[in-house]
PDB file of N, CA and C in Angstrom:
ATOM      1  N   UNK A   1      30.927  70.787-102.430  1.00  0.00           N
ATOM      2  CA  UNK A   1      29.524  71.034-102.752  1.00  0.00           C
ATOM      3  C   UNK A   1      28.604  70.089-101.985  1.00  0.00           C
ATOM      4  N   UNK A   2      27.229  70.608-101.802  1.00  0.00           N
ATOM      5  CA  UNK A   2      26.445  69.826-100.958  1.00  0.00           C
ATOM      6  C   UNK A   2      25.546  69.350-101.675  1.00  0.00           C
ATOM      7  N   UNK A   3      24.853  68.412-101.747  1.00  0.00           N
ATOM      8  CA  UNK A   3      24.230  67.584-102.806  1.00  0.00           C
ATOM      9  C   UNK A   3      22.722  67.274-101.547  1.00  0.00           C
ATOM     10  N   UNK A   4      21.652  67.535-102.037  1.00  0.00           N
ATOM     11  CA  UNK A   4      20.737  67.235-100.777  1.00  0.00           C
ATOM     12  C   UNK A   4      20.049  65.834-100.949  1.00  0.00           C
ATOM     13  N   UNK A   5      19.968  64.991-100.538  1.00  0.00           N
ATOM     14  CA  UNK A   5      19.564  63.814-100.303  1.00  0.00           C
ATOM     15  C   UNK A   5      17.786  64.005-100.151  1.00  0.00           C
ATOM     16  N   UNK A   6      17.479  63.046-100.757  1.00  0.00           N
ATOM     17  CA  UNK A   6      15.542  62.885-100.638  1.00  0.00           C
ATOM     18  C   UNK A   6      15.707  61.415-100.097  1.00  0.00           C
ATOM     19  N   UNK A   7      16.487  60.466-100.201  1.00  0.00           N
ATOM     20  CA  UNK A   7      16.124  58.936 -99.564  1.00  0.00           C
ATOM     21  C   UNK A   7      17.312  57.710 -99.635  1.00  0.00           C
ATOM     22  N   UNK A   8      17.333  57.581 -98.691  1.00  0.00           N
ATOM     23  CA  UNK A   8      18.637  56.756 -98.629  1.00  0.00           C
ATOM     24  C   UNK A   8      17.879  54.908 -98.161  1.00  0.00           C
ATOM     25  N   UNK A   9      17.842  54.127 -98.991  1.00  0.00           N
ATOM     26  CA  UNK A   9      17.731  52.675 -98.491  1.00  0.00           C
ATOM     27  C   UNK A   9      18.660  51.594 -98.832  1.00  0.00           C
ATOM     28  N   UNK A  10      18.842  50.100 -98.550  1.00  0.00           N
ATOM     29  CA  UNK A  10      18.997  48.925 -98.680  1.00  0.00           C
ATOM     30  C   UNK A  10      18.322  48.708 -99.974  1.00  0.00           C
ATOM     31  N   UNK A  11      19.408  47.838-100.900  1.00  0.00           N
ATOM     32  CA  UNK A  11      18.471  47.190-101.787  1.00  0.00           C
ATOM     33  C   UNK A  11      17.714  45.573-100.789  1.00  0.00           C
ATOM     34  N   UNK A  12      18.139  45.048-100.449  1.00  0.00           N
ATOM     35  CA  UNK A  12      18.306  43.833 -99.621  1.00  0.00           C
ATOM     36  C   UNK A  12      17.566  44.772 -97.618  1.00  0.00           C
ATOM     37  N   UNK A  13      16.750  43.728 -97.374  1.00  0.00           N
ATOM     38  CA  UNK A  13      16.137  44.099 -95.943  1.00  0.00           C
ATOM     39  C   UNK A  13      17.354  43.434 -94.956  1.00  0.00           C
ATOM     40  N   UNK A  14      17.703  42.218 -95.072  1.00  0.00           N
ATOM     41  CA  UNK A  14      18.822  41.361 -94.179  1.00  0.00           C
ATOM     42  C   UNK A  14      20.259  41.969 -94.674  1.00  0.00           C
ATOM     43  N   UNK A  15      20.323  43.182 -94.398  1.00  0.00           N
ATOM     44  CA  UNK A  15      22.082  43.745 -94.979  1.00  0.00           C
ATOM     45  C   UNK A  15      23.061  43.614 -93.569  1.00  0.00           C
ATOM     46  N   UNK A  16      22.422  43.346 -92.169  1.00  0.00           N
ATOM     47  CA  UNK A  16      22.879  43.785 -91.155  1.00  0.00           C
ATOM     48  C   UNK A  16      23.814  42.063 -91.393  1.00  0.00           C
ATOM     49  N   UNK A  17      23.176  41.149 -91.925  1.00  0.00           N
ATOM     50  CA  UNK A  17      24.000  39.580 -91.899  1.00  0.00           C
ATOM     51  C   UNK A  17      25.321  39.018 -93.148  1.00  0.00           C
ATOM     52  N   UNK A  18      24.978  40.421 -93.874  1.00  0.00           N
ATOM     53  CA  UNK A  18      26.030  40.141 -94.949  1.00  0.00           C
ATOM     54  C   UNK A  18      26.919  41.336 -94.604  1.00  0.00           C
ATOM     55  N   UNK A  19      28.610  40.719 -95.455  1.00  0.00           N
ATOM     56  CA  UNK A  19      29.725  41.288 -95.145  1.00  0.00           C
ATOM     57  C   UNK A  19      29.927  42.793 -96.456  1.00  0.00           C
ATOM     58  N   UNK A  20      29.088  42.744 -96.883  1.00  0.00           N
ATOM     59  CA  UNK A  20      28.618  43.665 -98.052  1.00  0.00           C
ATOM     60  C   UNK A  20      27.461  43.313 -98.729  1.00  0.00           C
ATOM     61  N   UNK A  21      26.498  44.947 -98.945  1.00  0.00           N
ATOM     62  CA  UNK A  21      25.650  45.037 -99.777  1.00  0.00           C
ATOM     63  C   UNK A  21      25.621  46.075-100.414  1.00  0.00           C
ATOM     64  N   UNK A  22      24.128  46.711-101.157  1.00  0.00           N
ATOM     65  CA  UNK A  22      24.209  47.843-102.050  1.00  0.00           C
ATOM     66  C   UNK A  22      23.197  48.479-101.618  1.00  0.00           C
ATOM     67  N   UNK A  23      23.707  50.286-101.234  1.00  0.00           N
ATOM     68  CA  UNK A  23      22.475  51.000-100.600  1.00  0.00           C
ATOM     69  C   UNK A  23      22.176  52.012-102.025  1.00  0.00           C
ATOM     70  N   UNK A  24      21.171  52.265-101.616  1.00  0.00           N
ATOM     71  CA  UNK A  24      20.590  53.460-103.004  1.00  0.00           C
ATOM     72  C   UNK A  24      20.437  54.734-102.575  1.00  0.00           C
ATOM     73  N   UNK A  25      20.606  55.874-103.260  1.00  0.00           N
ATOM     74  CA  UNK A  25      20.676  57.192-102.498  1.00  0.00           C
ATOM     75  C   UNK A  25      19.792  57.715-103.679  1.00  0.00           C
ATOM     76  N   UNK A  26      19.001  58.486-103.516  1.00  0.00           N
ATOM     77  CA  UNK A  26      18.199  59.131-104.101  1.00  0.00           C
ATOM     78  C   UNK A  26      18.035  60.872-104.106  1.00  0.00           C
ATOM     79  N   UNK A  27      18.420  61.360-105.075  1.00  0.00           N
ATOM     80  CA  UNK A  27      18.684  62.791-104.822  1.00  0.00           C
ATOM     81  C   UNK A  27      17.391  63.610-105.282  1.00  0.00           C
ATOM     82  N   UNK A  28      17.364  65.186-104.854  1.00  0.00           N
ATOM     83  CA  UNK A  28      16.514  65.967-105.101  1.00  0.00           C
ATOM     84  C   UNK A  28      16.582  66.309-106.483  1.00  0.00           C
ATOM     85  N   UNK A  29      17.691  66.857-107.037  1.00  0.00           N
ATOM     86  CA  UNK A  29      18.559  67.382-107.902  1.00  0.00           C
ATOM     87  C   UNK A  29      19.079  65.888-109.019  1.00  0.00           C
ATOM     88  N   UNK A  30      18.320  65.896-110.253  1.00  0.00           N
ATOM     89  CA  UNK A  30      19.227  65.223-111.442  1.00  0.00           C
ATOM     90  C   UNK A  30      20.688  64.795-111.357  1.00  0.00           C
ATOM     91  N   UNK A  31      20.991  66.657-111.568  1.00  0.00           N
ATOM     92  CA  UNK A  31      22.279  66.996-111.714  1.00  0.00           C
ATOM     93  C   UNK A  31      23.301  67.015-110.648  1.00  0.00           C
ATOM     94  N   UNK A  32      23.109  66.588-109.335  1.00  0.00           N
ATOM     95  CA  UNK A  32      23.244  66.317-108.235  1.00  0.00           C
ATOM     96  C   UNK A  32      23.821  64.313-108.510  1.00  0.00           C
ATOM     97  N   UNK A  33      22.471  63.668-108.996  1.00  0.00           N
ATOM     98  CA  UNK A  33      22.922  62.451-109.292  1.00  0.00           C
ATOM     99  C   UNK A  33      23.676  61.917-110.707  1.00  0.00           C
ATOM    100  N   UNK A  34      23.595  63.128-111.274  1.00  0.00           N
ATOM    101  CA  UNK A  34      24.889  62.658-112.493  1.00  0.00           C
ATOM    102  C   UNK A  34      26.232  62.631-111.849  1.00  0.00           C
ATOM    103  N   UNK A  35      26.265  63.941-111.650  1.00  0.00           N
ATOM    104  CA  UNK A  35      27.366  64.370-110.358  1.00  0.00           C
ATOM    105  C   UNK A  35      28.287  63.351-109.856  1.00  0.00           C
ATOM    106  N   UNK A  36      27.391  62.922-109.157  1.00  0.00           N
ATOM    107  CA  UNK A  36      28.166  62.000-108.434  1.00  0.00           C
ATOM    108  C   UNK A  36      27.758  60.399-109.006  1.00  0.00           C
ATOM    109  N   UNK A  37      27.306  60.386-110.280  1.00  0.00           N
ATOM    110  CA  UNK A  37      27.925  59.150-110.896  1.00  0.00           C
ATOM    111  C   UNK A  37      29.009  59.142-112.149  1.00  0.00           C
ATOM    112  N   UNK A  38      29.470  60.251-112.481  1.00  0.00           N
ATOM    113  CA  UNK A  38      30.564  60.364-113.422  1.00  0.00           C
ATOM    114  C   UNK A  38      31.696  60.715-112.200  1.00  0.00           C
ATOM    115  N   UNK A  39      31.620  61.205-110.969  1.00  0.00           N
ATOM    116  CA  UNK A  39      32.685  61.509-110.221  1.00  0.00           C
ATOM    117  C   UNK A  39      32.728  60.493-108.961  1.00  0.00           C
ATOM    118  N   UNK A  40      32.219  59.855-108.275  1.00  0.00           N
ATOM    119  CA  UNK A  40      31.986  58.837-107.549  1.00  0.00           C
ATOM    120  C   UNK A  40      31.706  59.825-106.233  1.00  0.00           C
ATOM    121  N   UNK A  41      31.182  59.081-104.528  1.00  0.00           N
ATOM    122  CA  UNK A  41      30.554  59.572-103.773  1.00  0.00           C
ATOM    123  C   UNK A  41      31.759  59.706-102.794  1.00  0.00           C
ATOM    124  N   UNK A  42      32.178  60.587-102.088  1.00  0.00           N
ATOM    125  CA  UNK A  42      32.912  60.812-100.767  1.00  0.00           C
ATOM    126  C   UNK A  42      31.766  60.759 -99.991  1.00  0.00           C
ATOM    127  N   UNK A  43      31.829  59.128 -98.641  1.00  0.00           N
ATOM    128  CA  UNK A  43      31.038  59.200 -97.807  1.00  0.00           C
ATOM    129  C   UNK A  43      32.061  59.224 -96.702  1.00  0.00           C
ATOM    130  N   UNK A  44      32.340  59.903 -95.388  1.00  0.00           N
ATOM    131  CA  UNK A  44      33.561  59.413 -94.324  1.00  0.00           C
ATOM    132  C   UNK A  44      34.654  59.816 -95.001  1.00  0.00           C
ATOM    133  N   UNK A  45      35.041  59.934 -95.494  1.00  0.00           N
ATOM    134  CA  UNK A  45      36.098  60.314 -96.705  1.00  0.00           C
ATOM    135  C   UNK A  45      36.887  59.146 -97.429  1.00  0.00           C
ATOM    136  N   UNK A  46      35.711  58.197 -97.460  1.00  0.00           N
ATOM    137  CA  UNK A  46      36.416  56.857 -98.795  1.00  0.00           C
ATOM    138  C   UNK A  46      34.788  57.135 -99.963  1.00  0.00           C
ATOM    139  N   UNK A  47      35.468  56.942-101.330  1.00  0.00           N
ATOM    140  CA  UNK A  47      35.446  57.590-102.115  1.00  0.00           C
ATOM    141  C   UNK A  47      34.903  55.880-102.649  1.00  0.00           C
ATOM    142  N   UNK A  48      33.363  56.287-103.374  1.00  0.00           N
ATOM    143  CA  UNK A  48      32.582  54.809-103.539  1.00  0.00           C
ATOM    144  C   UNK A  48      32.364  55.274-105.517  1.00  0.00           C
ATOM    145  N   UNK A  49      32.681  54.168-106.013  1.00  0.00           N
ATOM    146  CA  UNK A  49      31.589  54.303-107.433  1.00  0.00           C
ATOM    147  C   UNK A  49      30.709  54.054-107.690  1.00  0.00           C
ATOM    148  N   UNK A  50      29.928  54.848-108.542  1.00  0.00           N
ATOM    149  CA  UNK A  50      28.491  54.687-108.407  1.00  0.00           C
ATOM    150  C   UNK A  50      27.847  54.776-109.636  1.00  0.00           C
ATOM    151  N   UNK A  51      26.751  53.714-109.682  1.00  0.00           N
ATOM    152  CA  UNK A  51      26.185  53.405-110.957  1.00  0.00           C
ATOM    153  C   UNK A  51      24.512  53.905-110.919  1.00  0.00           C
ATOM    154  N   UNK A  52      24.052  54.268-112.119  1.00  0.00           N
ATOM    155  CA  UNK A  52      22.548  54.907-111.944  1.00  0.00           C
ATOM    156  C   UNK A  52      21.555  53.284-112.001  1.00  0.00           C
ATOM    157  N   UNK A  53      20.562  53.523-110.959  1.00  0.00           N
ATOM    158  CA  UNK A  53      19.730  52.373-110.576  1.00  0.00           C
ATOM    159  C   UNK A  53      18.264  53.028-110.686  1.00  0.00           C
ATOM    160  N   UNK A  54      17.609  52.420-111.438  1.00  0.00           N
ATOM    161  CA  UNK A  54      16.212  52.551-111.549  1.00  0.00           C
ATOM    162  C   UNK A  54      15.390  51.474-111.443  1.00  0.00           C
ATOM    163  N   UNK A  55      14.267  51.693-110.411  1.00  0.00           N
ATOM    164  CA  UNK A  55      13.290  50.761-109.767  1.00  0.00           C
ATOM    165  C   UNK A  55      12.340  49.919-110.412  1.00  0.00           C
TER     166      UNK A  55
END
């Protein structure tokens, strides 16, 4: 299934100097972002968990 994306950022501006950070994906669709926080995200095909983040 295809899930459509509205905004993808950095929580953190300097992510390019750390060995890990946390990006936020923002969907069109609710049910799109439940989705894929009770089932986790296939990005590349490794498989991330994901927690709901509000601003």
């Amino acid at each position: 299934p295809q899930a459509e994306i509205r905004h993808i950022g950095w929580l953190t501006r300097d992510a390019t100097a750390k060995t890990a950070s946390t990006i936020t994906i923002e969907f069109t669709r609710p049910e799109d972002a439940n989705k894929i926080i009770d089932e986790g995200l296939v990005w590349q095909g490794e498989v991330f968990q994901c927690e709901r983040y509000e601003r």
